[in-house]
Protein backbone atom coordinates (compact mmCIF):
# COMPACT_ATOMS: atom_id res chain seq x y z
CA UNK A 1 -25.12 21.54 -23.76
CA UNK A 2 -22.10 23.16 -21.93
CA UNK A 3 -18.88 22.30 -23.26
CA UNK A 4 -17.62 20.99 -19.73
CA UNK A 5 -14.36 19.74 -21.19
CA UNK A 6 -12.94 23.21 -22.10
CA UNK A 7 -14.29 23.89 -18.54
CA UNK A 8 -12.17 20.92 -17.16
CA UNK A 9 -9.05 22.74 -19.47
CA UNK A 10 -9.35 25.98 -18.40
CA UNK A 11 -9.79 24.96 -14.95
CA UNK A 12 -6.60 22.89 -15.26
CA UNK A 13 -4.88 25.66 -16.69
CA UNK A 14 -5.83 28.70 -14.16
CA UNK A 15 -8.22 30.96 -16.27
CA UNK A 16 -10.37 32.34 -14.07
CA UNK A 17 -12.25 34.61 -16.53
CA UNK A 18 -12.72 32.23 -18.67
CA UNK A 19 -14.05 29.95 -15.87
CA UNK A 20 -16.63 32.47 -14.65
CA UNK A 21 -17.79 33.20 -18.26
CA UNK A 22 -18.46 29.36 -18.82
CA UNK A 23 -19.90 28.86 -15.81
CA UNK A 24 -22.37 31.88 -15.86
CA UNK A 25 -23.27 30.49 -19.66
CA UNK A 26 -23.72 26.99 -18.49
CA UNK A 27 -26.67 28.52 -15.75
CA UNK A 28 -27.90 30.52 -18.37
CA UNK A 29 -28.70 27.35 -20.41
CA UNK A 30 -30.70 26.20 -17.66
CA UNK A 31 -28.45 24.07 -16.30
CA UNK A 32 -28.20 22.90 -12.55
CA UNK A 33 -25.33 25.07 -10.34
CA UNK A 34 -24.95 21.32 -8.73
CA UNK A 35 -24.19 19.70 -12.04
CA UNK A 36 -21.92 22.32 -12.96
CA UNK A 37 -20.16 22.00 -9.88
CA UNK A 38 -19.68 18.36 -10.54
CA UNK A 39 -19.00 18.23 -13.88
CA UNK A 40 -17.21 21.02 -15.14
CA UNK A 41 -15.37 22.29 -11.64
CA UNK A 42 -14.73 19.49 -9.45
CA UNK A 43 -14.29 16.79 -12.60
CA UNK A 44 -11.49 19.80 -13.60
CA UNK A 45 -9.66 19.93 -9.74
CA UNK A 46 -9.89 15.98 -9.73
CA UNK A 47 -7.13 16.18 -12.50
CA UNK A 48 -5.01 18.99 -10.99
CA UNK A 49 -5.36 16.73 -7.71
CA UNK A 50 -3.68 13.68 -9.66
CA UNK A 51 -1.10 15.60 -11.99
CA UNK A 52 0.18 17.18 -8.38
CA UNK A 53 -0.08 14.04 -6.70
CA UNK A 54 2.64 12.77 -9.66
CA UNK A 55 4.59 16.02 -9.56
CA UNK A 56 3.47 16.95 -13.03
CA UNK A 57 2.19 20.22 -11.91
CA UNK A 58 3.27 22.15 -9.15
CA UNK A 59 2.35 24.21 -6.53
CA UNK A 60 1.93 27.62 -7.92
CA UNK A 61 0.31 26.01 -10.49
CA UNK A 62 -2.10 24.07 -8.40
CA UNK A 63 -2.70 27.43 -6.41
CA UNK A 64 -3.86 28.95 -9.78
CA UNK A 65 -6.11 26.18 -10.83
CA UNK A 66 -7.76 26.66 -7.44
CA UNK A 67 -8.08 30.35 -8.11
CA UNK A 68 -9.58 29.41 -11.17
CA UNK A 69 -12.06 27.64 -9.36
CA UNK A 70 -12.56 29.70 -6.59
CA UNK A 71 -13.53 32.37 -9.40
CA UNK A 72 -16.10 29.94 -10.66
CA UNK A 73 -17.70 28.78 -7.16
CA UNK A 74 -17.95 32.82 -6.76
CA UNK A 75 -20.84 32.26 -9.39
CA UNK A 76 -22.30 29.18 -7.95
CA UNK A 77 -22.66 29.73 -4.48
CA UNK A 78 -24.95 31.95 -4.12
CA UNK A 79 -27.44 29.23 -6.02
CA UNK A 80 -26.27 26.57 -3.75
CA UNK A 81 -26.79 27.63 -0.44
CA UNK A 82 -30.29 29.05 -2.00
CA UNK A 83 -30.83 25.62 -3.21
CA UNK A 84 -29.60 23.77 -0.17
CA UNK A 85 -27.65 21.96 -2.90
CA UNK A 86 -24.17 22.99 -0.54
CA UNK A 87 -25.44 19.98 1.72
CA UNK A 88 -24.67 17.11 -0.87
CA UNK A 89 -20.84 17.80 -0.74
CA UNK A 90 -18.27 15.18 -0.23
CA UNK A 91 -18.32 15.96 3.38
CA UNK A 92 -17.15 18.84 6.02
CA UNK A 93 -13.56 19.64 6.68
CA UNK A 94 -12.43 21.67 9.60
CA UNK A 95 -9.07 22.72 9.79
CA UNK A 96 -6.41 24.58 11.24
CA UNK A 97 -2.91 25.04 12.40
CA UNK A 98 -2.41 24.41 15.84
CA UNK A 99 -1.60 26.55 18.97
CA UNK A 100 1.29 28.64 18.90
CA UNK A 101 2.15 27.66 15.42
CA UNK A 102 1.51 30.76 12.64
CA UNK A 103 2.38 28.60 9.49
CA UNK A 104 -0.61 28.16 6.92
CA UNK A 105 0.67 28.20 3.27
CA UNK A 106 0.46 24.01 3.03
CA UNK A 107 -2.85 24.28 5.17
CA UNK A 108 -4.32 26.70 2.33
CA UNK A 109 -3.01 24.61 -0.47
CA UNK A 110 -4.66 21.38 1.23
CA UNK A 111 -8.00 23.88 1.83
CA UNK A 112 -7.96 24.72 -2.02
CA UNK A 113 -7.38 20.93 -3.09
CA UNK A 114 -10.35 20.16 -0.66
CA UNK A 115 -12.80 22.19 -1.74
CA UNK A 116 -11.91 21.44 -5.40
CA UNK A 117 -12.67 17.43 -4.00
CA UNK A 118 -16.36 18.67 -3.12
CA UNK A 119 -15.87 19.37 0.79
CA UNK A 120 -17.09 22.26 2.57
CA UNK A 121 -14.26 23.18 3.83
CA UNK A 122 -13.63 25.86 7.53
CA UNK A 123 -10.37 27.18 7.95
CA UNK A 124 -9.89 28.75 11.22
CA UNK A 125 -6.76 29.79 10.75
CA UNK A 126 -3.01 29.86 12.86
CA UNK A 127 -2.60 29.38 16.37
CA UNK A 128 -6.00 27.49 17.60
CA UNK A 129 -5.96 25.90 21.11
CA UNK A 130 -8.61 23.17 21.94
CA UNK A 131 -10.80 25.56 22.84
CA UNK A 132 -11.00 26.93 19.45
CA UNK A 133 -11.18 23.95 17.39
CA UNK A 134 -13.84 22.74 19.92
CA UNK A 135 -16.07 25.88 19.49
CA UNK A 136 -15.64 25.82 15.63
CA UNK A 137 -16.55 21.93 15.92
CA UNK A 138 -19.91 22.63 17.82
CA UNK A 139 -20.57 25.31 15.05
CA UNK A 140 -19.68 23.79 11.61
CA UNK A 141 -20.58 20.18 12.47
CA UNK A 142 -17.46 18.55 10.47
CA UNK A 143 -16.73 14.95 9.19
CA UNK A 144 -12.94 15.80 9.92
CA UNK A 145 -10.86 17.80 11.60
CA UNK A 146 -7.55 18.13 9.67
CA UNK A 147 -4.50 19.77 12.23
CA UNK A 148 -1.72 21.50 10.30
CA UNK A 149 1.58 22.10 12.28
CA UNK A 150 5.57 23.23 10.77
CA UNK A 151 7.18 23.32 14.19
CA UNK A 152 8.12 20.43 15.69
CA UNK A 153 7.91 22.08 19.23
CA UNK A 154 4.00 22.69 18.01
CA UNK A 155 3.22 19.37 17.10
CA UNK A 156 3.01 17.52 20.14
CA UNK A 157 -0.24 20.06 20.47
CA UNK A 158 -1.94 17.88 18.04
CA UNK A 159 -2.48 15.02 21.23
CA UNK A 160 -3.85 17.61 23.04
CA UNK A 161 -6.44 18.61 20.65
CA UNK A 162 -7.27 14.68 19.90
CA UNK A 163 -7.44 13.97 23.83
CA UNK A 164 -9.66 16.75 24.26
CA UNK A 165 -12.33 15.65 21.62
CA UNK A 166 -12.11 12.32 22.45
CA UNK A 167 -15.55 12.20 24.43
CA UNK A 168 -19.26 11.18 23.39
CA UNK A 169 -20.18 14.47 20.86
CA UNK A 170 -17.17 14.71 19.04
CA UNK A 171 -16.11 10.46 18.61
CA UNK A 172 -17.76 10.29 15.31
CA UNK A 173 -15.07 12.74 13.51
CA UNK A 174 -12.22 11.77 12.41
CA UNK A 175 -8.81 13.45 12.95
CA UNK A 176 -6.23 14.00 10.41
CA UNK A 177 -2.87 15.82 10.84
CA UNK A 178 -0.12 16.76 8.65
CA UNK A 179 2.94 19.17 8.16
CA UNK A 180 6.58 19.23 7.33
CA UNK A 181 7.83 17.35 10.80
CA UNK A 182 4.44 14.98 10.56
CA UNK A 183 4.65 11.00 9.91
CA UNK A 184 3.11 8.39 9.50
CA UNK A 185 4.43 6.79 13.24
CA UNK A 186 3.97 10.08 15.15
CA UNK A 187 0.02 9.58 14.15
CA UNK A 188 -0.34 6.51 15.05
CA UNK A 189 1.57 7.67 18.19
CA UNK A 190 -0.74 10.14 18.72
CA UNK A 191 -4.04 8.44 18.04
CA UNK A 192 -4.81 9.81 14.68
CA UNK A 193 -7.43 8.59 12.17
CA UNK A 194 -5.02 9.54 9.28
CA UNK A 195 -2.11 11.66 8.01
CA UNK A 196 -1.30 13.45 4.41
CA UNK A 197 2.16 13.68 3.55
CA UNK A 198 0.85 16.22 1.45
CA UNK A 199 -1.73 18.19 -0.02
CA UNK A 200 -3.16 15.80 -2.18
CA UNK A 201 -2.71 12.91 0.13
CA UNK A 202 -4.62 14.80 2.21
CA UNK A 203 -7.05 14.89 0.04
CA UNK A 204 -7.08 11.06 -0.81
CA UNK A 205 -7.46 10.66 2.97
CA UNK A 206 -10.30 13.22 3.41
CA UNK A 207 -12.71 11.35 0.93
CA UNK A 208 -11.56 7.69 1.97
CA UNK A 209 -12.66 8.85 5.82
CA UNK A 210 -15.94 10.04 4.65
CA UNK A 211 -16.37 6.71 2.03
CA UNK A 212 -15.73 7.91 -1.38
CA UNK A 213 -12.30 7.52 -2.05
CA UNK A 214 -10.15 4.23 -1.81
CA UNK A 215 -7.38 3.35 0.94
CA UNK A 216 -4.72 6.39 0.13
CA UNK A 217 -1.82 4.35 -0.47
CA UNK A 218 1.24 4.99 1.73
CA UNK A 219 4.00 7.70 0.94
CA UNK A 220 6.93 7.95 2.02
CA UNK A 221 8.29 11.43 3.22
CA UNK A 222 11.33 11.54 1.45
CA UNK A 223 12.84 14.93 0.27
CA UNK A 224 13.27 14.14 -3.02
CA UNK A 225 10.61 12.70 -5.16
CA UNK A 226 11.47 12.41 -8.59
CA UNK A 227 8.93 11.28 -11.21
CA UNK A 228 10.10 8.92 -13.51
CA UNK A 229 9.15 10.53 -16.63
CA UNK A 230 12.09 10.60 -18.39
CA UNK A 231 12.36 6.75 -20.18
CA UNK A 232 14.86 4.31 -19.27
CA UNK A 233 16.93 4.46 -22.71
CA UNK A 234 20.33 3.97 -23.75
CA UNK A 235 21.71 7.57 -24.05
CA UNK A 236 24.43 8.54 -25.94
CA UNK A 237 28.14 9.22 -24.81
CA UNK A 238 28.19 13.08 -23.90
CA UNK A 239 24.47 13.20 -23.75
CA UNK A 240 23.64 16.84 -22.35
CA UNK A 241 20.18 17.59 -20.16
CA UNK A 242 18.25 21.16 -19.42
CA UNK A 243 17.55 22.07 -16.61
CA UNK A 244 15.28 24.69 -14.29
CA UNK A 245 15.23 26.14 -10.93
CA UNK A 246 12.12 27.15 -9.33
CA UNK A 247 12.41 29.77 -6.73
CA UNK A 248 10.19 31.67 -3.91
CA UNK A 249 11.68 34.99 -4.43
CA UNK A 250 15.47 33.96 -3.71
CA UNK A 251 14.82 30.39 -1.98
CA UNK A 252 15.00 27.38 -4.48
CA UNK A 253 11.59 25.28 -4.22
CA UNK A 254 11.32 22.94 -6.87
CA UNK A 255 13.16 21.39 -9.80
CA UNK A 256 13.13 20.27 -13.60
CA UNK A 257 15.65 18.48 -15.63
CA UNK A 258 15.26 17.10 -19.37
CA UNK A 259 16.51 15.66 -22.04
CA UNK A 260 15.47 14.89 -25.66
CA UNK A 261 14.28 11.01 -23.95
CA UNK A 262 12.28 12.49 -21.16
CA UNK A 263 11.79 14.36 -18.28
CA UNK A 264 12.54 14.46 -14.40
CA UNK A 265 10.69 17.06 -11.76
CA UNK A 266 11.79 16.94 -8.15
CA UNK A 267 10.19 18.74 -5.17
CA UNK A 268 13.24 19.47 -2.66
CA UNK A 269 13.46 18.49 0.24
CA UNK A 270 10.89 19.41 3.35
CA UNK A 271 13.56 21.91 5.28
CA UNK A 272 13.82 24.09 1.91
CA UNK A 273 9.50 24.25 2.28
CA UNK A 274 10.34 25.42 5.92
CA UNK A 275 12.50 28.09 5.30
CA UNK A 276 10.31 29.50 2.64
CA UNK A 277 7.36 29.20 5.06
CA UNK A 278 8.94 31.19 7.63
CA UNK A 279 10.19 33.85 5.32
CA UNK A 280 6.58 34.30 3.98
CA UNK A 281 5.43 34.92 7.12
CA UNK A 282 8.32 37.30 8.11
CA UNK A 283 6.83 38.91 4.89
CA UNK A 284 3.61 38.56 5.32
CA UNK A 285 3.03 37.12 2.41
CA UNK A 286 0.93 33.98 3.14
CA UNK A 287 -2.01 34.38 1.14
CA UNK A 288 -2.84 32.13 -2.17
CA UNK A 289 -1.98 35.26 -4.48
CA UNK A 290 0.76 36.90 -2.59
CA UNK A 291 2.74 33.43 -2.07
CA UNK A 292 2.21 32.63 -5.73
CA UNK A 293 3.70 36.59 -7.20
CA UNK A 294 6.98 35.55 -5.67
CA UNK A 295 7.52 32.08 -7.63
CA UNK A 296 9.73 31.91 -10.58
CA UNK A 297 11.58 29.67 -12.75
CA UNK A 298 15.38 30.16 -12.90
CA UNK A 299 16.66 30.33 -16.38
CA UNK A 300 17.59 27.42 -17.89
CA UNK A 301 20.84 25.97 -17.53
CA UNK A 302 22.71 22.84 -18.74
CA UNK A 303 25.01 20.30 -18.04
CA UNK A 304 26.06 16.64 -19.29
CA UNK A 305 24.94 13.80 -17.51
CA UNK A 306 20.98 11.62 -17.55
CA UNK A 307 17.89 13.83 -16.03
CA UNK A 308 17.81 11.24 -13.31
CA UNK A 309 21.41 11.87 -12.03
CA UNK A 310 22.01 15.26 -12.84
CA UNK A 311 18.70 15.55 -10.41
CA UNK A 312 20.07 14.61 -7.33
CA UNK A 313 23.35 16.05 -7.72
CA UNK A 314 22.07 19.72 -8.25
CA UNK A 315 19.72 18.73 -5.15
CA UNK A 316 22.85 18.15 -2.98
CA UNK A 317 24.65 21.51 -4.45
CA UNK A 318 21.72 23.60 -3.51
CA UNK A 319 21.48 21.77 -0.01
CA UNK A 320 25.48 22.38 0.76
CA UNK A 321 24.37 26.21 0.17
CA UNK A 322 21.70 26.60 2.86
């Protein structure tokens, strides 16, 4: 029987050899490239999907995990197109960022998340006019059509593309947008069947439009998300916290502060995700791999104060230094 626990761990952790050696193992035991799908890939992203969700893991370390199981589909998809067994996903999701807009690091993250969900997933890329999505709709057949834009002078395109599918042969998919300058009332304004706040709300809202998911609860866009990890306790006078930086090559991305009573990560706000989008693509490097090489943690610094506190004040330091 294949251990599809310590297929779920290594999953979870990003070991892609390891994932393609238990995987090929599992088939050579006879067993099903459908049920290893289910059980030991998908059951493994479904965790990475929550622990992101609650900013337990990250993104570089969600971009891993899906590497890690992009290794391991490698092995299985030959077998399940042969075996039609492709066809009993959660559902098909096209996407794309919209015309004149060349930003697609948060689309690929919410691709990876999605296929790691069970969707067959088409990404057709930066800079797609109705036309495009249109012809890629008449080809691929989706459930959804998720629109991805950074610009705000791009995302009024999104009405265009929804107008322009709005007619018998396209009514029955649903259309989803997000992106940094996205809410919740410029959907609705807009005529949208949903919007992710991010990638794993996304996600949430993929497999609640296609029935297998509940109602994604709403989110709030806020910059700063902390996660209460870090336990509501009486600390003592002159209590001192730790703290880390993470960084996209020179831009600050993320944060962690702790103490000996618990522990506080913040994602910064949505302009600091901007600016590193646009240098990536001034680099060139917007690929899963090439974005992930440039992230790094800051060493670790301290300072007295509660994790909670000490939080938002480094948040406003590194914001007066933009």
């Amino acid at each position: 029987m294949p251990d599809y626990a310590l297929m779920n761990q290594c999953l979870y952790e990003g070991k892609a050899k390891e994932i393609e050696q238990l995987v090929a193992a599992a088939l050579a035991e006879g067993r099903s490239a459908q049920e290893i799908l289910t059980e030991g890939l998908i059951a493994g992203m479904s965790v990475v999907g929550e622990d992101f969700k609650h900013n337990i893991l990250y993104v570089p370390e969600v971009l891993i995990a899906a590497r890690a199981m992009k290794a391991g589909m490698g092995v299985l998809k030959p077998l399940l197109s042969a075996q039609g067994a492709v066809d009993s996903s959660a559902g098909r999701l096209l996407i794309g960022t919209v015309r004149g807009d060349l930003h697609d690091i948060g689309k690929n993250l919410v691709c990876m998340m999605a296929e790691g969900a069970g969707f067959i997933v088409k990404d057709i890329g930066v800079d797609q006019s109705l036309e495009k999505f249109t012809a890629a709709a008449d080809e691929f057949k989706p459930d959804i059509i998720g629109m991805s834009a950074l610009l705000t002078t791009t995302m009024t395109y999104m009405k265009t593309v929804i107008d322009g599918l709005d007619r018998p042969g396209y009514d029955h998919i649903k259309m989803t947008i997000g992106g940094a300058p996205i809410s919740q009332m410029f959907a609705d304004e807009i005529g949208a069947d949903g919007y992710g706040s991010d990638a794993s709300s996304a996600v949430d809202l993929f497999l609640y439009l296609v029935g297998k998911g509940e109602a994604p609860k709403a989110t709030l866009r806020a910059g700063v998300k902390p996660v209460a990890t870090a336990v509501a306790v009486a600390r003592p006078a002159g209590n001192v916290v730790k703290y880390q930086i993470l960084y996209w090559r020179d831009l600050p991305a993320s944060l962690k502060v702790w103490d000996d009573f618990g522990e506080v990560k913040v994602d910064l706000p949505a302009k600091f995700a901007e600016r590193i989008d646009l240098e990536a693509l001034k680099l060139g490097l917007t690929t899963g791999d090439a974005y992930t090489a440039q992230l790094r943690w800051g060493d670790e610094q301290s300072r007295p104060g509660v994790p909670e506190e000490v939080a938002q004040i480094i948040v406003k330091e590194l914001d007066s230094c933009r």
